[in-house]
C-alpha atoms as a PDB file:
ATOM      1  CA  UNK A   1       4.541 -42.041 -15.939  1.00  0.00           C
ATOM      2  CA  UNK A   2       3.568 -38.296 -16.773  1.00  0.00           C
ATOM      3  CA  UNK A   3       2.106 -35.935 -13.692  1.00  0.00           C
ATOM      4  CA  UNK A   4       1.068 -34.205 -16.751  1.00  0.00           C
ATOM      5  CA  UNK A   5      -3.104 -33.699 -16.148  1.00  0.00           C
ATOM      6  CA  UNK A   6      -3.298 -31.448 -19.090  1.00  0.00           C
ATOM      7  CA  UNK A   7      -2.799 -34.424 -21.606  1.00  0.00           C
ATOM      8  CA  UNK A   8      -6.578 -35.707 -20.069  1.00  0.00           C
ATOM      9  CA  UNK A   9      -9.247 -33.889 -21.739  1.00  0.00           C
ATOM     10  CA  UNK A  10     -12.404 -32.075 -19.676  1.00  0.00           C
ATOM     11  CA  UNK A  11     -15.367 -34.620 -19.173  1.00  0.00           C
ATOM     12  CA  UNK A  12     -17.265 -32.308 -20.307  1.00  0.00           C
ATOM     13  CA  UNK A  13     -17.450 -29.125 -22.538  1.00  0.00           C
ATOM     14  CA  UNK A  14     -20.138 -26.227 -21.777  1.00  0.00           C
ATOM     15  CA  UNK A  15     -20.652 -23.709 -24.269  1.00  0.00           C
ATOM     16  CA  UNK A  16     -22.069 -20.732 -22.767  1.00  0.00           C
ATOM     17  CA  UNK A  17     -22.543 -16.659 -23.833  1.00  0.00           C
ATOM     18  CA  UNK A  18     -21.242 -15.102 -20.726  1.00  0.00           C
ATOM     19  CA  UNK A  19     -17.717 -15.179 -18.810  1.00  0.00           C
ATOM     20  CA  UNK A  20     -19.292 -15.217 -15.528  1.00  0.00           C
ATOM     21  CA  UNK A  21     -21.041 -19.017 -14.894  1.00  0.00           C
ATOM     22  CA  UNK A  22     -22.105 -21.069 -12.523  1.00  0.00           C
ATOM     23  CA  UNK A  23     -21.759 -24.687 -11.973  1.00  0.00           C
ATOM     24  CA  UNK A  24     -23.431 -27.727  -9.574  1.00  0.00           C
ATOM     25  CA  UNK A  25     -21.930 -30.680 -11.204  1.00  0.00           C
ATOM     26  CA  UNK A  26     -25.206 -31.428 -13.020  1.00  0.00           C
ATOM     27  CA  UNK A  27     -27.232 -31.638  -9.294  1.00  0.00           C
ATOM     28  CA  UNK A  28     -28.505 -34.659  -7.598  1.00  0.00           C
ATOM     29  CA  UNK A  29     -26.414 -37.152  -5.712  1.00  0.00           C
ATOM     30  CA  UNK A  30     -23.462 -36.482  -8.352  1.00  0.00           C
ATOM     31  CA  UNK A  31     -23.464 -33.045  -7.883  1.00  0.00           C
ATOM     32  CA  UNK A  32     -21.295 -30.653  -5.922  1.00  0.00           C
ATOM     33  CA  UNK A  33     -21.896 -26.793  -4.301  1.00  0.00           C
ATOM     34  CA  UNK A  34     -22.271 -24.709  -6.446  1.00  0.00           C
ATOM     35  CA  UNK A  35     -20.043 -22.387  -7.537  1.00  0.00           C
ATOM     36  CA  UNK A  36     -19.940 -19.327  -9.691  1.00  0.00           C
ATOM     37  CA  UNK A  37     -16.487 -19.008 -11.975  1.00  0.00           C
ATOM     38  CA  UNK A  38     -15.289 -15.876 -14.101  1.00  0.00           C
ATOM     39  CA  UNK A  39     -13.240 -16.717 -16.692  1.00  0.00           C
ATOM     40  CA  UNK A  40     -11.470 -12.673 -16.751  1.00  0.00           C
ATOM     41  CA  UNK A  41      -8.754 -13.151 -19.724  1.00  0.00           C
ATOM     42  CA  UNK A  42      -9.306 -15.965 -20.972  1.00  0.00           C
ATOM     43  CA  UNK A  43     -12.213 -17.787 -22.767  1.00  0.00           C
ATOM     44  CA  UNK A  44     -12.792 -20.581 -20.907  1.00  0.00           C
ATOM     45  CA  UNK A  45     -12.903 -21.467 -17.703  1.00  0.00           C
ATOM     46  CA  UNK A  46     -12.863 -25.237 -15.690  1.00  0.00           C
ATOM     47  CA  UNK A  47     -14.734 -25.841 -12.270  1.00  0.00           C
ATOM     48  CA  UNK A  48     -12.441 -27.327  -9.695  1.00  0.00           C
ATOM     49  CA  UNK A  49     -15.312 -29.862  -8.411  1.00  0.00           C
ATOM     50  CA  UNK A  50     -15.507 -31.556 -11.511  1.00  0.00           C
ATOM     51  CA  UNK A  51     -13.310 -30.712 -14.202  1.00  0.00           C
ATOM     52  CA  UNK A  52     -15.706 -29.369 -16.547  1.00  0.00           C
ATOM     53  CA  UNK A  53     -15.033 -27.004 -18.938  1.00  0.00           C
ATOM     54  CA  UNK A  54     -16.767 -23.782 -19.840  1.00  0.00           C
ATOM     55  CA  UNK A  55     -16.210 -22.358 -23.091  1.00  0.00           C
ATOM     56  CA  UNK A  56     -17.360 -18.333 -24.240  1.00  0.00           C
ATOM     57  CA  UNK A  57     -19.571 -19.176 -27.625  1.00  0.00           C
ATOM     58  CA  UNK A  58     -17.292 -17.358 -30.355  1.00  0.00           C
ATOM     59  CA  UNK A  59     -20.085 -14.910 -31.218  1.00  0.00           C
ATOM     60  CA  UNK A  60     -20.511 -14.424 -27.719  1.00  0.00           C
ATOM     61  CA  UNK A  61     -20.983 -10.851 -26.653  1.00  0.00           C
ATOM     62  CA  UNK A  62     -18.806 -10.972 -23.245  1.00  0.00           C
ATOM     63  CA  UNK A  63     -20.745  -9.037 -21.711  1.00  0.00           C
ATOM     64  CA  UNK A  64     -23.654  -9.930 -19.254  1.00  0.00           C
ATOM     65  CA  UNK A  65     -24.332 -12.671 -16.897  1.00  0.00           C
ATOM     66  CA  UNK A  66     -25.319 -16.289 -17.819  1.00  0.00           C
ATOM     67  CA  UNK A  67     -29.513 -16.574 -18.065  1.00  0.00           C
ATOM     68  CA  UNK A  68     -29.824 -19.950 -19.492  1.00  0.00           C
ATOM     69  CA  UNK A  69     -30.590 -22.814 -16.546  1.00  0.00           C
ATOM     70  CA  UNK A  70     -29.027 -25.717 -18.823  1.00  0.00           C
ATOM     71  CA  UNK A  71     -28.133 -28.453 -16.975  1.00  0.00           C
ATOM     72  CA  UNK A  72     -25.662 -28.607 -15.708  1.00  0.00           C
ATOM     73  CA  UNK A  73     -25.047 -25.589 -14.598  1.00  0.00           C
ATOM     74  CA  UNK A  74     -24.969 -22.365 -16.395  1.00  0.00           C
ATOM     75  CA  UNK A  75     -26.927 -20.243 -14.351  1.00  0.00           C
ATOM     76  CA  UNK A  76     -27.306 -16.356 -13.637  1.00  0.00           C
ATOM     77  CA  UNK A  77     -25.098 -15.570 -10.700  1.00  0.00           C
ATOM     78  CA  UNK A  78     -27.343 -12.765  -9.481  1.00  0.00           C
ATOM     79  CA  UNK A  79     -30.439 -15.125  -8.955  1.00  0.00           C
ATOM     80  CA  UNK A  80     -29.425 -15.878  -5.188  1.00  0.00           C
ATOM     81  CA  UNK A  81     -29.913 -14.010  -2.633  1.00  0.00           C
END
């Protein structure tokens, strides 16, 4: 047996328009904190609560925050106080 986790695919795939998102689990009971990821390098990013996987759109423009409040979770980082 393999201790390989990368051969398990995400749960879920995001597609988003910024590098810097935010992510509850989807809220409710099933939800987790949230948590606000920046994916730096690299185009995607995965939250560590629930595996899900955020992906930069490919005509993204990298730049900017998040402003869409799709569930589950992409949501602007500079909304809380």
């Amino acid at each position: 047996m393999s201790n390989d986790t990368t051969a398990f695919p995400p749960p879920e795939v995001i597609v988003v328009r910024s590098k810097r998102v935010a992510c509850d689990g989807g809220g409710g009971a099933l939800g987790h904190p949230l948590v606000y990821m920046e994916m730096g390098d690299e185009d995607f990013v995965e939250c560590g609560y629930c595996d899900r996987r955020f992906e930069l759109a490919p005509d993204a423009d990298h730049h900017g925050h998040e402003t869409e409040f799709a569930d589950p979770a992409a949501n602007d980082p500079d909304s809380i106080d």
